[in-house]
C-alpha atoms as a PDB file:
ATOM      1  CA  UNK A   1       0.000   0.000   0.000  1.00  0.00           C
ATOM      2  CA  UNK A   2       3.231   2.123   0.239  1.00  0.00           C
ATOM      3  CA  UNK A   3       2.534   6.107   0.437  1.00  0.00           C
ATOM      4  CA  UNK A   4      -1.401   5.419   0.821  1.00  0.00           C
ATOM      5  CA  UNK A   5      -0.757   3.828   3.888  1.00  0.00           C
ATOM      6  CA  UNK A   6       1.436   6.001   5.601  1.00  0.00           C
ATOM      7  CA  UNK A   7       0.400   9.331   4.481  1.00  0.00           C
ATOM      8  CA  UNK A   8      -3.094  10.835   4.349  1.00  0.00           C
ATOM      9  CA  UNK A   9      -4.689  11.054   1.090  1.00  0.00           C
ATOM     10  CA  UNK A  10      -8.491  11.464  -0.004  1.00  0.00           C
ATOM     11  CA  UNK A  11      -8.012   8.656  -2.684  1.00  0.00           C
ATOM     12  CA  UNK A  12      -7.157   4.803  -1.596  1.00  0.00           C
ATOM     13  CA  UNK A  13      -5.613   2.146  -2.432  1.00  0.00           C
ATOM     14  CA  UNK A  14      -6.988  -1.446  -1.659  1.00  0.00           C
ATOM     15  CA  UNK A  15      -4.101  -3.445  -0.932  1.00  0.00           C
ATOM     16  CA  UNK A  16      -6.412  -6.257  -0.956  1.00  0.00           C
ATOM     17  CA  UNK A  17      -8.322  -6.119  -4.606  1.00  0.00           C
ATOM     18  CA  UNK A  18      -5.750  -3.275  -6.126  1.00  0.00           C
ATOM     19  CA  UNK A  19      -8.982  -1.087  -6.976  1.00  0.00           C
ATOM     20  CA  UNK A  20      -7.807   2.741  -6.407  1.00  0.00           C
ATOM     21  CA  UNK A  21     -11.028   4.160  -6.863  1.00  0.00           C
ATOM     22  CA  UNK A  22     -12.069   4.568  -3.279  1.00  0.00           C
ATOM     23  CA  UNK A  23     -12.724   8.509  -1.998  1.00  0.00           C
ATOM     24  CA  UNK A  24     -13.089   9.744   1.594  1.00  0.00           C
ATOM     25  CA  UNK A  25     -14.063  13.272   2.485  1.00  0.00           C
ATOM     26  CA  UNK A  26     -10.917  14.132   4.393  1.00  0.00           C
ATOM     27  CA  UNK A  27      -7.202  13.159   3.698  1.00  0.00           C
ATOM     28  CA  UNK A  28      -6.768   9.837   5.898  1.00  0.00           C
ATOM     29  CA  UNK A  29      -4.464   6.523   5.482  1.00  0.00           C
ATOM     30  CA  UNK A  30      -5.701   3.464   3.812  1.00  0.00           C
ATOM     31  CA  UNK A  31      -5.924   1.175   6.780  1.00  0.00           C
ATOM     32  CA  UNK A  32      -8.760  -0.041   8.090  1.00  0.00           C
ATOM     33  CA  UNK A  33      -7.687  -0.667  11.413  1.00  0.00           C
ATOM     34  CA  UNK A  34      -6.007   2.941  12.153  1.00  0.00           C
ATOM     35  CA  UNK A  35      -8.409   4.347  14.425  1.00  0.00           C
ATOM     36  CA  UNK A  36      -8.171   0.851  16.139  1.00  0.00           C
ATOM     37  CA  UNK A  37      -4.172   1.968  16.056  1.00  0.00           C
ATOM     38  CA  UNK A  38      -4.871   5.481  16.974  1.00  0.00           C
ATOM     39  CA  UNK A  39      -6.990   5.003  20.281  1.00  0.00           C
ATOM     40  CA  UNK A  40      -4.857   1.955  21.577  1.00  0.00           C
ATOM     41  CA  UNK A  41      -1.711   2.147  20.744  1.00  0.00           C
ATOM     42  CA  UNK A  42       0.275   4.144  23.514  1.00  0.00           C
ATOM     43  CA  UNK A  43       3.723   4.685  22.440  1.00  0.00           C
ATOM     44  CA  UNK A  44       4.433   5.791  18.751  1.00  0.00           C
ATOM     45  CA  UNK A  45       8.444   6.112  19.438  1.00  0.00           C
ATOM     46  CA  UNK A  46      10.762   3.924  17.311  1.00  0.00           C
ATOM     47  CA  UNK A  47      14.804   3.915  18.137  1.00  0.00           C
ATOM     48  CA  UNK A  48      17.030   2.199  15.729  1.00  0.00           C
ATOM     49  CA  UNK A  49      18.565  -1.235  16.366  1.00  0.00           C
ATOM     50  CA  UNK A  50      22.435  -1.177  17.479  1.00  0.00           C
ATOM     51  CA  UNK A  51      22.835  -4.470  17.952  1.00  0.00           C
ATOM     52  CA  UNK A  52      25.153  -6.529  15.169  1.00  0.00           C
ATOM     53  CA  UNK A  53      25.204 -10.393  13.963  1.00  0.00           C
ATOM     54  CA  UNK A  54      27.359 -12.247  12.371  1.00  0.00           C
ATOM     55  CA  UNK A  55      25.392 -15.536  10.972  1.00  0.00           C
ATOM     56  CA  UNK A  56      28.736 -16.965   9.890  1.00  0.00           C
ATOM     57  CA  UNK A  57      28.460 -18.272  13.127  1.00  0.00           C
ATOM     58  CA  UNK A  58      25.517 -20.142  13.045  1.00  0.00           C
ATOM     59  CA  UNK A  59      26.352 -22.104   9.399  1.00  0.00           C
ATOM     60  CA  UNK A  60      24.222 -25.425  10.500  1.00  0.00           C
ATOM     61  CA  UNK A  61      21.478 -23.213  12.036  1.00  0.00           C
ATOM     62  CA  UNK A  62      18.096 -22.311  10.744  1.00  0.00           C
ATOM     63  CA  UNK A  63      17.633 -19.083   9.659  1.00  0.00           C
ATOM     64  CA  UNK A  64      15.047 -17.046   9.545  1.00  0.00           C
ATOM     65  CA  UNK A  65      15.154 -12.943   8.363  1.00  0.00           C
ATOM     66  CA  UNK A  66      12.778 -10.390   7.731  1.00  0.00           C
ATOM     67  CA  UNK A  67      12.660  -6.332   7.499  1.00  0.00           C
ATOM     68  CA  UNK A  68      11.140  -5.088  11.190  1.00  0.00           C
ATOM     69  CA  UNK A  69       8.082  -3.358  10.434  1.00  0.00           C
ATOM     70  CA  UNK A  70       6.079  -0.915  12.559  1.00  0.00           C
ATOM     71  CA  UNK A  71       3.630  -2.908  14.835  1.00  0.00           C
ATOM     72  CA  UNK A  72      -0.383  -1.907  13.953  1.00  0.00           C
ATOM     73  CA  UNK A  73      -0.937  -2.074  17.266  1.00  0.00           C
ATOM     74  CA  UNK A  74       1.853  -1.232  20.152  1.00  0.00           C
ATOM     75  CA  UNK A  75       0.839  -1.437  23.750  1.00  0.00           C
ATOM     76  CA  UNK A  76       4.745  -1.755  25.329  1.00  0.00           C
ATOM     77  CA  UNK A  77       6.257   1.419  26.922  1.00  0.00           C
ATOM     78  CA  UNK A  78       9.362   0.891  25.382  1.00  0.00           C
ATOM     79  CA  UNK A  79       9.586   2.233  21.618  1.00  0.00           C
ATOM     80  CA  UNK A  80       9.518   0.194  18.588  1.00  0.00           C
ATOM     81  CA  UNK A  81      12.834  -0.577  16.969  1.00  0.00           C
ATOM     82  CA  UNK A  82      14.043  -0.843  13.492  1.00  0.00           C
ATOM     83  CA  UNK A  83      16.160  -3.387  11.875  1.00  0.00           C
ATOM     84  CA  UNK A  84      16.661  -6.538  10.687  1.00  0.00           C
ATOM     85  CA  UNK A  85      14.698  -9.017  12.885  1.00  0.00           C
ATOM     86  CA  UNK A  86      16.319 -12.264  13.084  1.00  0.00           C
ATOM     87  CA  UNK A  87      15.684 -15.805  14.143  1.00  0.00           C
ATOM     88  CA  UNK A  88      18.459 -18.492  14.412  1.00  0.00           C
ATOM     89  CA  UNK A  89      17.454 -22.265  15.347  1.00  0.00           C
ATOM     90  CA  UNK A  90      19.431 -24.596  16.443  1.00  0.00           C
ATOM     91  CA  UNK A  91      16.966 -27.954  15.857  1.00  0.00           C
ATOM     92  CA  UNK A  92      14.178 -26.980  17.654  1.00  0.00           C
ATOM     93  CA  UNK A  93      15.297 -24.251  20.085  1.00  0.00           C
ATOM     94  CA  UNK A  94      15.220 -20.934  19.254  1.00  0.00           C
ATOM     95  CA  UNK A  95      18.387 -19.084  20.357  1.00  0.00           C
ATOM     96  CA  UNK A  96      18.211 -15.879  18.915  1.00  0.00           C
ATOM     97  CA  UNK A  97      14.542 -13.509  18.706  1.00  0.00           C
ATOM     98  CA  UNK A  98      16.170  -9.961  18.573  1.00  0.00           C
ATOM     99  CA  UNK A  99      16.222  -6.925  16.089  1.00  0.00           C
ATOM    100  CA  UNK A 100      19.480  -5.737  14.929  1.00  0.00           C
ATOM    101  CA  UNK A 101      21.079  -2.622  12.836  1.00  0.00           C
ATOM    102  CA  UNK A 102      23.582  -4.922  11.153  1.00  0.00           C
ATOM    103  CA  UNK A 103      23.223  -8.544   9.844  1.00  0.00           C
ATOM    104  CA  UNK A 104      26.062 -10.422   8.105  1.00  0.00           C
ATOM    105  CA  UNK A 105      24.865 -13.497   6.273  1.00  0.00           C
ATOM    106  CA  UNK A 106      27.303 -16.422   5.818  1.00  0.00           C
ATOM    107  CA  UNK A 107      28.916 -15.590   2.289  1.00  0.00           C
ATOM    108  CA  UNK A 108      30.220 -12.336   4.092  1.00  0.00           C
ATOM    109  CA  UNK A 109      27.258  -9.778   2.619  1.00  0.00           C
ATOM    110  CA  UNK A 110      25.523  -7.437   4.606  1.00  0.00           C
ATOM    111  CA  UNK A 111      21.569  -7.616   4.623  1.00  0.00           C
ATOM    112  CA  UNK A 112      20.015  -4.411   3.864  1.00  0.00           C
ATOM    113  CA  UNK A 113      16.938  -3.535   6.009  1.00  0.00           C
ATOM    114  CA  UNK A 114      15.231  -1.930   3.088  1.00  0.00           C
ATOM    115  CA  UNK A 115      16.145  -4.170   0.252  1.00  0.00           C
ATOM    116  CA  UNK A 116      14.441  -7.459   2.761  1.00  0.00           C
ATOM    117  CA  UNK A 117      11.155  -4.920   3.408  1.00  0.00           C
ATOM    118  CA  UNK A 118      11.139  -4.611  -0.713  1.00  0.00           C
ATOM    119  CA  UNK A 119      11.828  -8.585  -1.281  1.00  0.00           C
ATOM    120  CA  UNK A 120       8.617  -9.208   1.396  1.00  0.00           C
ATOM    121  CA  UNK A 121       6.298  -6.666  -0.186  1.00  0.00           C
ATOM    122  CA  UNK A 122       7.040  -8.538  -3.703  1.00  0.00           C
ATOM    123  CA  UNK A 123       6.190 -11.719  -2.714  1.00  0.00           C
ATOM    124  CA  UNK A 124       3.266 -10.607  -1.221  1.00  0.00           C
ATOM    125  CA  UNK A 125       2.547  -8.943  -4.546  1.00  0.00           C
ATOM    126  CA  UNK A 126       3.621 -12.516  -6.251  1.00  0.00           C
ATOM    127  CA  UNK A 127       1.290 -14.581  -4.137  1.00  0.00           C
ATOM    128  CA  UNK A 128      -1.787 -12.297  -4.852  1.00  0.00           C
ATOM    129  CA  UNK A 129      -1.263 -12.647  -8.710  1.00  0.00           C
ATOM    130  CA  UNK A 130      -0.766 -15.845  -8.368  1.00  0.00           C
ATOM    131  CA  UNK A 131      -3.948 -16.450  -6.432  1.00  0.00           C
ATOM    132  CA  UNK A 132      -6.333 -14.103  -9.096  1.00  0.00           C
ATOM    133  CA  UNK A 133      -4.598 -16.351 -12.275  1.00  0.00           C
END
């Protein structure tokens, strides 16, 4: 839903159907649970990870990596943070759940916060077509 959901427009986006026909009478955000997000959600703060990883270390570990993404709804005192989120298991047990500014994967590279949010957002887009075919 990119800029329709984050800034306030009086045209919308569905990110469900892709029909951007839809009109309100006042500038708002295409969500349909904002006001949901607005009256509950206490703490709108975000800090930045600065936490690093090196998954070199974890080569016979299962991996797990996305883009952190704001919360719709955030109840904790403590602000939401940005990063990489990561999860590393080793068989069964998960041994790392944390957020971090830097992520190196095992060939060396460094993951790039935005280019995982734009990889997620694609195959969300690729599932959907794939669904309507």
């Amino acid at each position: 839903m990119g800029d329709f959901a984050t800034n306030p427009h009086k045209k919308h986006f569905c990110g469900n159907c892709g029909a951007d026909s839809n009109w309100s009478k006042e500038p708002i955000v295409s969500s349909p649970l904002w006001e949901l997000a607005e009256q509950f959600t206490s703490n709108r703060r975000f800090i930045e990870s600065d936490r690093i990883l090196d998954l070199t270390s974890y080569q016979d570990c299962h991996i797990k990596v996305w883009s952190s993404t704001p919360a719709i709804l955030w109840t904790n005192d403590q602000p939401q943070e940005t990063g990489i989120h990561v999860h590393v298991y080793q068989g069964k047990k998960k041994i790392v759940d944390d957020t971090f500014k830097q992520v190196t994967w095992f060939d060396g590279s460094s993951l790039e916060c935005d280019k995982l949010l734009t990889a997620m957002l694609q195959k969300i887009k690729g599932s959907k077509e794939t669904a309507n075919a």
